[in-house]
N, C-alpha and C. Protein backbone atom coordinates (compact mmCIF):
# COMPACT_ATOMS: atom_id res chain seq x y z
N UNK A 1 3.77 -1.13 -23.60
CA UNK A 1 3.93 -0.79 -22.18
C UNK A 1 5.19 -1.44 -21.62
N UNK A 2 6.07 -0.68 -20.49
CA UNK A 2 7.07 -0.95 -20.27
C UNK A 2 6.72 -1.68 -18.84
N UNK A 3 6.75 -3.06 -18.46
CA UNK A 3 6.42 -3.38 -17.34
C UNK A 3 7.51 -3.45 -16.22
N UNK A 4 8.65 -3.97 -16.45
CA UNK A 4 9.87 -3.51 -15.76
C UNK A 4 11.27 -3.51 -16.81
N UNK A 5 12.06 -3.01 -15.71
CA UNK A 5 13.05 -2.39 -15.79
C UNK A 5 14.39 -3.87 -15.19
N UNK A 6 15.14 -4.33 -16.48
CA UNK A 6 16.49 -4.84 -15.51
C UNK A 6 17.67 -4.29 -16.17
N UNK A 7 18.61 -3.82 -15.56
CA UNK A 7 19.83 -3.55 -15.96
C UNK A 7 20.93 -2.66 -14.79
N UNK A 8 22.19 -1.98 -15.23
CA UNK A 8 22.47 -1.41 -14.55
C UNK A 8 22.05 0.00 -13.49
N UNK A 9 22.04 0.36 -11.95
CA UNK A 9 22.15 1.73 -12.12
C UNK A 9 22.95 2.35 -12.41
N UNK A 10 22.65 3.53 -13.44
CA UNK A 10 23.94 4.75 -13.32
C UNK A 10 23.84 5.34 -12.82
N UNK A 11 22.69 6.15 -12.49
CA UNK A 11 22.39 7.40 -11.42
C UNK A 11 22.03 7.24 -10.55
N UNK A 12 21.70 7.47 -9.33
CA UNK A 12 20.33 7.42 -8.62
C UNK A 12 20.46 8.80 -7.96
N UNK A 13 19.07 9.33 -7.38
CA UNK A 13 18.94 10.58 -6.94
C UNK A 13 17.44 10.23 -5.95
N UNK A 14 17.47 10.66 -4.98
CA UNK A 14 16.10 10.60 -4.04
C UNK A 14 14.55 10.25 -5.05
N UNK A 15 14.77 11.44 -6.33
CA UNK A 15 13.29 11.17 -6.77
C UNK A 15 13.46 10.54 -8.21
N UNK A 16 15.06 10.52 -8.77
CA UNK A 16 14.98 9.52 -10.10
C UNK A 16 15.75 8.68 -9.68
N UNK A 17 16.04 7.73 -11.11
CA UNK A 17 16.92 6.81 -11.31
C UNK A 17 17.34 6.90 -12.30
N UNK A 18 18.41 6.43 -13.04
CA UNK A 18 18.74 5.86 -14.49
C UNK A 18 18.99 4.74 -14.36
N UNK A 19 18.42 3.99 -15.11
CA UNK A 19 18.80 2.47 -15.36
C UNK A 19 19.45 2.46 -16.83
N UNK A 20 20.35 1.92 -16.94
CA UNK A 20 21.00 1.33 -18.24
C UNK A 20 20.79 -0.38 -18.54
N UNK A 21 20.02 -0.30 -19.35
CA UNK A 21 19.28 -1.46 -20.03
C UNK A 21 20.06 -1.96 -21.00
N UNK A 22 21.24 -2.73 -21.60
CA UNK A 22 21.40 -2.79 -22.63
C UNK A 22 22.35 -1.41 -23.26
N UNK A 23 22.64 -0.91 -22.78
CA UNK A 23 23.44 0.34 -23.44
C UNK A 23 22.10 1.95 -23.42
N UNK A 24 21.37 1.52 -23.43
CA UNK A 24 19.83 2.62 -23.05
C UNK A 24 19.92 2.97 -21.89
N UNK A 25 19.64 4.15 -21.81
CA UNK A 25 19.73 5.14 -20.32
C UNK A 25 18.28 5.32 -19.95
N UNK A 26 17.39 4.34 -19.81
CA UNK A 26 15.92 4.75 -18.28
C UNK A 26 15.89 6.01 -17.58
N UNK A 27 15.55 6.68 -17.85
CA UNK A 27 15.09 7.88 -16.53
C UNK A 27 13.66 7.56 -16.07
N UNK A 28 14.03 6.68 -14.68
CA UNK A 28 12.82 6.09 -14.04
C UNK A 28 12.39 7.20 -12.66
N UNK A 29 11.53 7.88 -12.40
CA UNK A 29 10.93 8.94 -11.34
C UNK A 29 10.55 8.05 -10.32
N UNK A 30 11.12 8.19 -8.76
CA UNK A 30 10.80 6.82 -7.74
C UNK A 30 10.30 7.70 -6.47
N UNK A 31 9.68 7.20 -5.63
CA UNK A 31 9.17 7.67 -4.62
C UNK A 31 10.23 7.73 -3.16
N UNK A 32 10.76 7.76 -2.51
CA UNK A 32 11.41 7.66 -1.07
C UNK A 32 11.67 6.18 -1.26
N UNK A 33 10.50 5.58 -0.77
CA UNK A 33 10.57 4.29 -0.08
C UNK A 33 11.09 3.19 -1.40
N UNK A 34 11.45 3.69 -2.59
CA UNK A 34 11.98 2.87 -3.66
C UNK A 34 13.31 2.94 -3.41
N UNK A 35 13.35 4.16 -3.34
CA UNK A 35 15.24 5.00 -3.07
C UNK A 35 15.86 4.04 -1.75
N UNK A 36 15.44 3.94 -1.00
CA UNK A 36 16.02 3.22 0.11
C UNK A 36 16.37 1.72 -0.53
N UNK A 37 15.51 1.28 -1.18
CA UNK A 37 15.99 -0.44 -1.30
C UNK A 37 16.97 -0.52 -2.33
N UNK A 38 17.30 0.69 -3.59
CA UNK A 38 18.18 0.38 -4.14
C UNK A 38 19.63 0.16 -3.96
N UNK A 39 20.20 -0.55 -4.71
CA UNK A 39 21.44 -1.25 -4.77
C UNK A 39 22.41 0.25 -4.78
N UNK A 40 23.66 -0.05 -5.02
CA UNK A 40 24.76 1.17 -5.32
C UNK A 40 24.93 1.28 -6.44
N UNK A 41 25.44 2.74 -7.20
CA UNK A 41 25.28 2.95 -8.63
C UNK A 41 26.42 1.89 -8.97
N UNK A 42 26.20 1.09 -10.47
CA UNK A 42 27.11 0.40 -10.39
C UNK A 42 26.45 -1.15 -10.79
N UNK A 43 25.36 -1.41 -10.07
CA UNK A 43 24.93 -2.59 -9.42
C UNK A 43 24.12 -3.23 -10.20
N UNK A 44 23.43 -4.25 -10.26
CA UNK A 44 22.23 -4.26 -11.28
C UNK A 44 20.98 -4.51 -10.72
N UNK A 45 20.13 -4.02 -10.82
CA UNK A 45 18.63 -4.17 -10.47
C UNK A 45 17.66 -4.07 -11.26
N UNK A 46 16.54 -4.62 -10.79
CA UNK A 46 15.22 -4.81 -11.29
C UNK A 46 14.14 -4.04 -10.44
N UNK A 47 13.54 -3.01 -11.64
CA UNK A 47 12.31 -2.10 -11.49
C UNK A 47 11.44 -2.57 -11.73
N UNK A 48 10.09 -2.49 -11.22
CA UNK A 48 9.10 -2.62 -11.59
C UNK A 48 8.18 -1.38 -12.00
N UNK A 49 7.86 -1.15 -13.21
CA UNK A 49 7.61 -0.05 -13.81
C UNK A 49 6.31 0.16 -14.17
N UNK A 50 5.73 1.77 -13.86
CA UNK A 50 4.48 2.27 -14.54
C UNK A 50 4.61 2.83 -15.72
N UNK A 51 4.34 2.38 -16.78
CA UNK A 51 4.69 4.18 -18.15
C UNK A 51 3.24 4.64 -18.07
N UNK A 52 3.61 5.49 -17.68
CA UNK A 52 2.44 6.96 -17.70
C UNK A 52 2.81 7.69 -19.03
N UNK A 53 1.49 7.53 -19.98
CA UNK A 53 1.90 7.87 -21.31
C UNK A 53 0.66 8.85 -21.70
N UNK A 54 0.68 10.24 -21.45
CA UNK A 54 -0.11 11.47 -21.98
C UNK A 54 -0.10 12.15 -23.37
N UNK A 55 -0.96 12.92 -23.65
CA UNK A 55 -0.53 13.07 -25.19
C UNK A 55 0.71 14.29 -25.11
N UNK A 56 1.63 14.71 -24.76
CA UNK A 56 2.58 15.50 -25.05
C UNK A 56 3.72 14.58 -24.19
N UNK A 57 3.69 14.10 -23.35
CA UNK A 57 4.74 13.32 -22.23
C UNK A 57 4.54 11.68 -22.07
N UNK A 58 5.92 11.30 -21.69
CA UNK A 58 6.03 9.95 -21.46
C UNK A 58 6.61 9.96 -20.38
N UNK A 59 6.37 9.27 -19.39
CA UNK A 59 7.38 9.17 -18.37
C UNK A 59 6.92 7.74 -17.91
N UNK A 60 8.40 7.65 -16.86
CA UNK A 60 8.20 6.27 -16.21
C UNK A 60 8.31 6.21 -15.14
N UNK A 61 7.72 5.12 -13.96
CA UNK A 61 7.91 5.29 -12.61
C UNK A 61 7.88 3.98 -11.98
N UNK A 62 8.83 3.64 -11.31
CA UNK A 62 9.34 2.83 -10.46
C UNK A 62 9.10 2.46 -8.94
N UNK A 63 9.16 1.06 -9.14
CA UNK A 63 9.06 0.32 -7.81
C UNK A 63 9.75 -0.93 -7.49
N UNK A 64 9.74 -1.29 -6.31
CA UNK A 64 10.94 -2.01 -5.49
C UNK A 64 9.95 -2.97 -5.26
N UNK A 65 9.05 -2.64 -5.11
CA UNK A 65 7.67 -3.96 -5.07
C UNK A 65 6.37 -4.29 -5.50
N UNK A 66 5.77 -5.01 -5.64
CA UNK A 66 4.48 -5.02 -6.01
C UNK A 66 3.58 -4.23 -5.64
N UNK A 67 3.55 -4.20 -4.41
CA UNK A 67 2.92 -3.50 -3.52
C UNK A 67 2.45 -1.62 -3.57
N UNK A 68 4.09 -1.70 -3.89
CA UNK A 68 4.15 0.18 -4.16
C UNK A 68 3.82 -0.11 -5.43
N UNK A 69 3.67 -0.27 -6.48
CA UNK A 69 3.26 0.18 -7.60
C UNK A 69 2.08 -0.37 -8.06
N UNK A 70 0.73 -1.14 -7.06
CA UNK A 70 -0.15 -1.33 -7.06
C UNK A 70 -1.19 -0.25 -6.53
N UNK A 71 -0.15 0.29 -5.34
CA UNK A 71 -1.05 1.26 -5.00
C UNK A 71 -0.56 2.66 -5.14
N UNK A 72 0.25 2.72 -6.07
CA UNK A 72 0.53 4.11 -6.84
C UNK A 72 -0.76 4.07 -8.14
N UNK A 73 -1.02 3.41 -8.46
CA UNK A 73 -1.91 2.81 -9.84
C UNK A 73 -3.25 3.42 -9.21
N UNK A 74 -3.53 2.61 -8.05
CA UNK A 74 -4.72 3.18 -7.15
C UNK A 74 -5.29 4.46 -7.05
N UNK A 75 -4.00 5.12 -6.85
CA UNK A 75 -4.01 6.82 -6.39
C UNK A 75 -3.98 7.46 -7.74
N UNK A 76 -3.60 6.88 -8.42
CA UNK A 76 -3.73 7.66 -9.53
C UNK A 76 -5.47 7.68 -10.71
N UNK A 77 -5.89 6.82 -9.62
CA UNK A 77 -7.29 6.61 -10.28
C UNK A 77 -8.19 7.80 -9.93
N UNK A 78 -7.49 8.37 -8.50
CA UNK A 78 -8.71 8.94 -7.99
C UNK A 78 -8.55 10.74 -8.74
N UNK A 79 -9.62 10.93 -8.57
CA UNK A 79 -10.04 12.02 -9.28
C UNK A 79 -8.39 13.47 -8.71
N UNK A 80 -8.07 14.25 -9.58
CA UNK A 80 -7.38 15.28 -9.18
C UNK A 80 -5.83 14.57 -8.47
N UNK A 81 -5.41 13.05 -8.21
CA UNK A 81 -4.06 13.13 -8.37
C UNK A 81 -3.37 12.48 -9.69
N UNK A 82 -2.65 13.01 -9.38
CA UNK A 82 -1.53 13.07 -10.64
C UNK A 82 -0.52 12.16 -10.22
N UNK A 83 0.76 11.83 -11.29
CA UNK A 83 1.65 10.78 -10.90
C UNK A 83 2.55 11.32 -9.66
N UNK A 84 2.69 12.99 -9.98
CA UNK A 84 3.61 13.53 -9.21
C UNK A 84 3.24 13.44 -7.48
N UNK A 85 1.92 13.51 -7.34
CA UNK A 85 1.28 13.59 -6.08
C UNK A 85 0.87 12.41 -5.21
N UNK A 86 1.29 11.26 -6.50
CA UNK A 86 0.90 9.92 -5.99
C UNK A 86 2.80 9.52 -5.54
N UNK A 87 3.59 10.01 -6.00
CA UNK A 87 5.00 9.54 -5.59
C UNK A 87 5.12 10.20 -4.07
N UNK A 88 4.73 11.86 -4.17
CA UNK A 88 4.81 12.32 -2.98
C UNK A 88 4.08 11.10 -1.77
N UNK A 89 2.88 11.31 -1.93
CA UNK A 89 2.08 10.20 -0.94
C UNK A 89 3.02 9.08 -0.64
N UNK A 90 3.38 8.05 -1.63
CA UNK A 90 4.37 6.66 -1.45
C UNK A 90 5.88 7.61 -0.92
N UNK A 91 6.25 8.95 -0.46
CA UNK A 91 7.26 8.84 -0.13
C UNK A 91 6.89 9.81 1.45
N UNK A 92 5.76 9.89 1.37
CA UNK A 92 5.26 10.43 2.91
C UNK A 92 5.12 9.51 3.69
N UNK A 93 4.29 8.14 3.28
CA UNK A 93 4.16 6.92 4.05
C UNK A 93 4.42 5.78 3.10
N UNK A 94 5.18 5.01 4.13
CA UNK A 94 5.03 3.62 2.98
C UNK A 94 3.34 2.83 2.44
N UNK A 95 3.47 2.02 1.72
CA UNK A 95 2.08 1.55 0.92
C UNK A 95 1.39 0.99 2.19
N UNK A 96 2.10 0.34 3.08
CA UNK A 96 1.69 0.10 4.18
C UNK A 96 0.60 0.77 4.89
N UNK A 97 1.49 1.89 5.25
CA UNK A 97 0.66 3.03 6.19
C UNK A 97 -0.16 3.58 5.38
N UNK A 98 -0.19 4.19 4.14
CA UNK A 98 -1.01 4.52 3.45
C UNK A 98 -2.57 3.72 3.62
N UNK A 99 -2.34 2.48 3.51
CA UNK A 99 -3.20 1.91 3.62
C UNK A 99 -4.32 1.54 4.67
N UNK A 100 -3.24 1.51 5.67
CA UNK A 100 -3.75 1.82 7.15
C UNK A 100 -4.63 2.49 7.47
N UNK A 101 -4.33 3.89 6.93
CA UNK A 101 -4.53 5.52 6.84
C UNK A 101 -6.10 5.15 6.50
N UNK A 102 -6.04 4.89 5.37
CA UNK A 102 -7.51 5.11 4.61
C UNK A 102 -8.17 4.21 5.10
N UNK A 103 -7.90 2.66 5.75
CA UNK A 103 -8.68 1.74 6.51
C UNK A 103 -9.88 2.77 7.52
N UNK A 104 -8.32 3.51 8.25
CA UNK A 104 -8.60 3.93 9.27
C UNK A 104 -9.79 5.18 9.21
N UNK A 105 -9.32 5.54 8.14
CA UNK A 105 -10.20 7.09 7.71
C UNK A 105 -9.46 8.28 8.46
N UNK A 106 -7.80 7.79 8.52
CA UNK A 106 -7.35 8.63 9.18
C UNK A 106 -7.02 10.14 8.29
N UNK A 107 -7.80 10.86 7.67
CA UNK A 107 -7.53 12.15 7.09
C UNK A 107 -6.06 13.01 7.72
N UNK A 108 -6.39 13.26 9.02
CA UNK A 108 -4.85 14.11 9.17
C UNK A 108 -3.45 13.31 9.08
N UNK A 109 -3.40 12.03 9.22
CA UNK A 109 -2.19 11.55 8.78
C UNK A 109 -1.89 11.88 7.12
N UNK A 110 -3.00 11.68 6.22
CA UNK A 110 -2.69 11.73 4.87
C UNK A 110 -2.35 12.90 4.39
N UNK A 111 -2.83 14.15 5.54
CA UNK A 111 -3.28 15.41 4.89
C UNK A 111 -1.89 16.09 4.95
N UNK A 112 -1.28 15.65 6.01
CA UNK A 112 0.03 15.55 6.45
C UNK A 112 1.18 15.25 5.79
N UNK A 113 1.01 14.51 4.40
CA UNK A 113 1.83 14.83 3.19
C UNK A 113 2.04 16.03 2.74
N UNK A 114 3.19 15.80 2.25
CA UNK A 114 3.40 17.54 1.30
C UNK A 114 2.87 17.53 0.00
N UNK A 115 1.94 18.47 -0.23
CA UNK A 115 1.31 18.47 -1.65
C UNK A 115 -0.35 18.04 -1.38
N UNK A 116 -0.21 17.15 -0.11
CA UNK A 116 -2.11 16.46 0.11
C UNK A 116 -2.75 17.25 1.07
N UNK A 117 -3.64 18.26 0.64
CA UNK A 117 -4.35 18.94 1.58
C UNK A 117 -5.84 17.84 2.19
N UNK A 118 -6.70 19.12 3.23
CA UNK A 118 -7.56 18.00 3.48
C UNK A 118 -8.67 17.77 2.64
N UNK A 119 -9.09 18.41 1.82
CA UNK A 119 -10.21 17.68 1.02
C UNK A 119 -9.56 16.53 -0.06
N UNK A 120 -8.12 16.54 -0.71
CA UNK A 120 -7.42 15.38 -1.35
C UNK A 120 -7.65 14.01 -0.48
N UNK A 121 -7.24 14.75 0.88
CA UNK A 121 -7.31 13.58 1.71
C UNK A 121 -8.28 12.79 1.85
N UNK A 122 -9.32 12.83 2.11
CA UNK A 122 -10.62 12.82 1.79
C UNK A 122 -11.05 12.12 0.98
N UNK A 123 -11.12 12.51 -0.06
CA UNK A 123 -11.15 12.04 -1.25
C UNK A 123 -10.41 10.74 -1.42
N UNK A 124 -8.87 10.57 -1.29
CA UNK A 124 -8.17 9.11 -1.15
C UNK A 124 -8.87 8.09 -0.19
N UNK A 125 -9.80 8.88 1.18
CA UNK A 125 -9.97 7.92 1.59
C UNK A 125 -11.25 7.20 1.36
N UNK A 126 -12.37 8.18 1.01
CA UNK A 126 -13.03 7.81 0.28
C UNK A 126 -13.11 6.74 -1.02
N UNK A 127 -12.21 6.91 -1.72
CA UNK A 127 -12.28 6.25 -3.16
C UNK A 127 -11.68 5.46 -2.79
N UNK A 128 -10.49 5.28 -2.12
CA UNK A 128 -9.90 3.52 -2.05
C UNK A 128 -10.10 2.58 -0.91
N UNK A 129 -11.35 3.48 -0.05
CA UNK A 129 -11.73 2.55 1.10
C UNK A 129 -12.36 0.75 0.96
N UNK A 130 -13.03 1.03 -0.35
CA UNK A 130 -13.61 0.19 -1.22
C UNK A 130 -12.28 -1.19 -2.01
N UNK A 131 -11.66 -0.32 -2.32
CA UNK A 131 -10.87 -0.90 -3.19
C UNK A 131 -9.44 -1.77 -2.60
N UNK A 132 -9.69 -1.39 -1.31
CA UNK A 132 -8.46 -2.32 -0.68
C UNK A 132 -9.35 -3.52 -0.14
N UNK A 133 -8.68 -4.63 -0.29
CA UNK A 133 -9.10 -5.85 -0.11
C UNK A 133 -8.57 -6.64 1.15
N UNK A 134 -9.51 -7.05 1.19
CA UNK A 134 -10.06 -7.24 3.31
C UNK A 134 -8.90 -7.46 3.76
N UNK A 135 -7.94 -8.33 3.10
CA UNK A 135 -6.89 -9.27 3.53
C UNK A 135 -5.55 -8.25 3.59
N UNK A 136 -5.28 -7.40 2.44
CA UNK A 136 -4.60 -6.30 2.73
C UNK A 136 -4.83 -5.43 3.68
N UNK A 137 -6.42 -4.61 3.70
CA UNK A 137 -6.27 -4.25 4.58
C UNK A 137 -6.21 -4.41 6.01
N UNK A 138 -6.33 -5.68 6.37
CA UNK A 138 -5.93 -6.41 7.78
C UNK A 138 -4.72 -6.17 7.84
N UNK A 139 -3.67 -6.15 6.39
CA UNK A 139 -2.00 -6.44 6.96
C UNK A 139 -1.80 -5.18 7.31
N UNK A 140 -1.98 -4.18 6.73
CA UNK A 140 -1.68 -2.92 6.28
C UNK A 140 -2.06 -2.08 8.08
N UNK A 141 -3.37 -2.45 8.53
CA UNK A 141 -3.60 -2.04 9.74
C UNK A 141 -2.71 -2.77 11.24
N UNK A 142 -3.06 -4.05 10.85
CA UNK A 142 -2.00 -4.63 12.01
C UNK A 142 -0.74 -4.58 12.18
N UNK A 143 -0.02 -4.24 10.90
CA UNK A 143 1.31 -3.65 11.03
C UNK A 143 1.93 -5.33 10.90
N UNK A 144 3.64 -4.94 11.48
CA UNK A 144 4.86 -5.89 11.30
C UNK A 144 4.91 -7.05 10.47
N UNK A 145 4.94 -8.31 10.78
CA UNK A 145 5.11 -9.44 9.76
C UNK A 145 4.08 -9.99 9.39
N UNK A 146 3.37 -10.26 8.10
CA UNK A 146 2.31 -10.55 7.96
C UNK A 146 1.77 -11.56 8.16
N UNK A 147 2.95 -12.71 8.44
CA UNK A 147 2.83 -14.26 8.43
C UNK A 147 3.27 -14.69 9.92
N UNK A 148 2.83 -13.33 10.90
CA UNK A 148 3.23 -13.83 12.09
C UNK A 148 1.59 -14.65 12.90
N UNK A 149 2.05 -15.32 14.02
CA UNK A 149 0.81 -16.05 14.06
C UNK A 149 -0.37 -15.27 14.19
N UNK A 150 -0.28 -14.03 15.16
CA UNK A 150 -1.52 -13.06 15.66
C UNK A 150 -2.06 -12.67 14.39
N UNK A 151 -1.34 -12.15 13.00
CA UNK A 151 -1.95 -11.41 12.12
C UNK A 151 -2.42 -12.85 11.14
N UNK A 152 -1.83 -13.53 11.02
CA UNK A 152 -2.30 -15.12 10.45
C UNK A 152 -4.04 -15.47 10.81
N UNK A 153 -4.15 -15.20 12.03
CA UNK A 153 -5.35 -15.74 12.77
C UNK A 153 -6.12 -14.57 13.08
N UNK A 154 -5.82 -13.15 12.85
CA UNK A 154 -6.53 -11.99 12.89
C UNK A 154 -7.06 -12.16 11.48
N UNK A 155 -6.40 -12.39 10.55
CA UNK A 155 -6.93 -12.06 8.83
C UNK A 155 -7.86 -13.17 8.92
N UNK A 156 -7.10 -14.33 9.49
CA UNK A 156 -8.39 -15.38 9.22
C UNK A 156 -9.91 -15.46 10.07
N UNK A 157 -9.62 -14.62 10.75
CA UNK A 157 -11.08 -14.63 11.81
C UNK A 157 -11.94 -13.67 11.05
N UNK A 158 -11.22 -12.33 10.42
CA UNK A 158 -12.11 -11.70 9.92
C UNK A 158 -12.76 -11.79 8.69
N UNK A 159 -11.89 -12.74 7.85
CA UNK A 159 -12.26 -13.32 6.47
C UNK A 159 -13.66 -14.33 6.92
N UNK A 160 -13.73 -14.73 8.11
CA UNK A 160 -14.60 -15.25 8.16
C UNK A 160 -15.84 -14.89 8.39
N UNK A 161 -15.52 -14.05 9.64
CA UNK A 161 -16.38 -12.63 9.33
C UNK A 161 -17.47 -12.57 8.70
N UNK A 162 -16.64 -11.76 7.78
CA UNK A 162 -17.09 -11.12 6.33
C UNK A 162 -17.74 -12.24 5.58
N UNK A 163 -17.49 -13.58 5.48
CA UNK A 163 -18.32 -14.46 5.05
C UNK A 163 -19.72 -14.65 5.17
N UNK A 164 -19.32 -14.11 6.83
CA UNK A 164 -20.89 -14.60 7.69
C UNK A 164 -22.03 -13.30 7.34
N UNK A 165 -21.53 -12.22 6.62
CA UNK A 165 -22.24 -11.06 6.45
C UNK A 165 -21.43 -9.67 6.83
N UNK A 166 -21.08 -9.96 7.79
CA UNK A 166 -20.17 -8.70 8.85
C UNK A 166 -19.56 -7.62 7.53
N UNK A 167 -19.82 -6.59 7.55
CA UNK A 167 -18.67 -5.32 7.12
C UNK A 167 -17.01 -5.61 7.52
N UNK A 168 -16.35 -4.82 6.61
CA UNK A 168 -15.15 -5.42 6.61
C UNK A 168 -14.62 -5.00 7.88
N UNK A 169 -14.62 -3.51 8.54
CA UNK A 169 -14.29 -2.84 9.32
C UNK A 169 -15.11 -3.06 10.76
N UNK A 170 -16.17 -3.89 11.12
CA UNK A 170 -16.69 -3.86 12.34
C UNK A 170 -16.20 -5.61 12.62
N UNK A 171 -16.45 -6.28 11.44
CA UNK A 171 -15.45 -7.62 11.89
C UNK A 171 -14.08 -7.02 12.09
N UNK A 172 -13.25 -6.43 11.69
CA UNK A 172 -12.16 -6.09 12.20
C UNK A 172 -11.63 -5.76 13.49
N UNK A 173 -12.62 -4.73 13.64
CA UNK A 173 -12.92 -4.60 15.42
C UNK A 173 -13.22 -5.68 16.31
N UNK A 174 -14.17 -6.22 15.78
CA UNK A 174 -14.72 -7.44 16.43
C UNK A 174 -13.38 -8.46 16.71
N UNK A 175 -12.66 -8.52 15.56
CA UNK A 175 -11.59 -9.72 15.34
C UNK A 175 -10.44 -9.79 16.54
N UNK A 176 -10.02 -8.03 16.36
CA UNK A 176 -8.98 -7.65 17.34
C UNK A 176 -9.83 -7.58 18.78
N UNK A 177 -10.74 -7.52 19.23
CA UNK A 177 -11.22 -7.15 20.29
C UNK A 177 -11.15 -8.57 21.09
N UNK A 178 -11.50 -9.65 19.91
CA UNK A 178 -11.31 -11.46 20.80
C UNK A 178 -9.89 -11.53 20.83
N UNK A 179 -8.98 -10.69 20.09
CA UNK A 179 -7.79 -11.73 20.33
C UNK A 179 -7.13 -11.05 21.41
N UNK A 180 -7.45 -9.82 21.85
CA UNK A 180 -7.26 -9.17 22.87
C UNK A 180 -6.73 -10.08 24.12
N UNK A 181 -7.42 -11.35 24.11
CA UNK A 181 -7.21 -12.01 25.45
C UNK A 181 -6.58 -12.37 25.66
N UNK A 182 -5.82 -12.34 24.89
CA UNK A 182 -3.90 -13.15 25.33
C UNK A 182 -3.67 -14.68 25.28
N UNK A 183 -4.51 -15.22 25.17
CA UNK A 183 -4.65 -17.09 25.06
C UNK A 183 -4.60 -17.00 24.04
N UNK A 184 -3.84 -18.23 23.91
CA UNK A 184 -3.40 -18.69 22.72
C UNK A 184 -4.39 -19.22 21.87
N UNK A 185 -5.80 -19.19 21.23
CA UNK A 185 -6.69 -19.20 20.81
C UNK A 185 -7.14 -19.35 19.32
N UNK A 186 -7.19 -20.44 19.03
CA UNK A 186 -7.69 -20.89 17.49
C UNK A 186 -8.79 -20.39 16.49
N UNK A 187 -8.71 -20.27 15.55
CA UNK A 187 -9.30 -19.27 14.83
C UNK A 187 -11.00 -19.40 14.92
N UNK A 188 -11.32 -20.86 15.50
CA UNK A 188 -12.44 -21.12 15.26
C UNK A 188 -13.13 -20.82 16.71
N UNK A 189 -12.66 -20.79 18.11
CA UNK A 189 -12.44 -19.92 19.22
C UNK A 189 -12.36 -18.73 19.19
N UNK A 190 -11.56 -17.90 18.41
CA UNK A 190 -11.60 -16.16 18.10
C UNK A 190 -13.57 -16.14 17.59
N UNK A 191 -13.14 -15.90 16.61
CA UNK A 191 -15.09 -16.37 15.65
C UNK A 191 -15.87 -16.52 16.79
N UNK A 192 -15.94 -17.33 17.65
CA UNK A 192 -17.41 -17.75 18.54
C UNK A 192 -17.50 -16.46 19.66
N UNK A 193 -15.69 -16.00 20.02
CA UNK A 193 -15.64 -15.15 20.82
C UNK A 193 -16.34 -13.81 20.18
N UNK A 194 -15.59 -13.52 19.31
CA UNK A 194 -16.34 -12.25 18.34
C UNK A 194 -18.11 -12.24 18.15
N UNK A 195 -18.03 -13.49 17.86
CA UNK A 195 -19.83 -12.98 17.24
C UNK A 195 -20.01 -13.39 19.55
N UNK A 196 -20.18 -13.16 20.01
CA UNK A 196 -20.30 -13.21 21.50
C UNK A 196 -20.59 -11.63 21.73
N UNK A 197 -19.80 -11.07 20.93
CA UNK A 197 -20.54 -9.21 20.97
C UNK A 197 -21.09 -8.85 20.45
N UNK A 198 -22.40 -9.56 19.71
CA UNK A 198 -23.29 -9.61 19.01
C UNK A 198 -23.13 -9.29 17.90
N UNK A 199 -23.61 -9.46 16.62
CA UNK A 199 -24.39 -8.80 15.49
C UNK A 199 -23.68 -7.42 15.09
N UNK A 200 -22.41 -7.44 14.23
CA UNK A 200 -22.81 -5.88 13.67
C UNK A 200 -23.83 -5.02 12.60
């Protein structure tokens, strides 16, 4: 298995790459949001790589972060997508929003890809509602910097949450609904405020 990719680019194109490894020419297949972070042909970079290896085809596919090629892996678990349909998705929304999306159970944002109708949609949100993990999906929904103080003390109120029993998604509500108040408010203050709306 090819886990990444370092060497020159020679090509790049919206949905490939070539990397030259050593004198070897890579034809790496990338999503949008990979295409944007790369360097200029010329340059040298580091892929982080899927090999998708079928019995007639080999191909490879690329990422700029952990992130995107964790949850290209994801999508490709679920029943009926393919690699091609999982690049589309990572180049309709970033891993971010994607993630958001399915927190949210937002179907028409996803469906809203080219290639993802609504029962696909569906289906993604179904199967990886489970599989995103509390802490991601806190970042993924609250959006901007993850290590800013509000989302710092949002992840941590709801991790706690979820300790106490709570579902991942009604502590969530619960979490954002205390910090709502605009005071500057410590995580162990959020918590007393939250469970204050009783019991989910």
């Amino acid at each position: 298995m090819i886990s990444y990719l370092e060497g020159i680019v020679a090509e790049k194109q919206p949905t490939r790459v070539v990397m030259d490894v050593g004198g070897v020419g890579y034809e790496v297949f990338i999503p949008l949001c990979t295409y944007d972070r790369l360097p200029a042909v010329g340059e040298r970079c580091k892929l982080l790589t899927h090999d998708h290896v079928r019995e007639d085809t080999r191909q490879l596919f690329g990422f700029t972060s952990e992130d995107e090629r964790s949850t290209f892996t994801m999508l490709l678990g679920i029943s009926g997508v393919g690699p091609k349909l999982a690049l589309s998705a990572l180049s309709g929304l970033s891993a971010r929003e994607l993630k958001a999306a399915v927190v949210e159970g937002d179907v028409k944002r996803l469906s809203s890809i080219s290639g993802i109708g609504k029962r696909t949609a569906e289906r993604i949100v179904l199967e990886l509602r489970g599989r995103i993990k509390p802490g991601e999906a806190l970042e993924a929904v609250a959006g901007g910097d993850p290590q800013s103080s509000d989302n710092i003390r949002l992840r941590d109120t709801v991790l706690a949450l979820i300790a106490l029993g709570y579902q991942q998604e009604p502590a969530r509500k619960m979490a954002m609904q205390a910090l709502k108040g605009g005071e500057e408010l410590g995580v162990e203050d959020l918590i007393k405020r939250s469970l204050g709306g009783g019991r989910a």
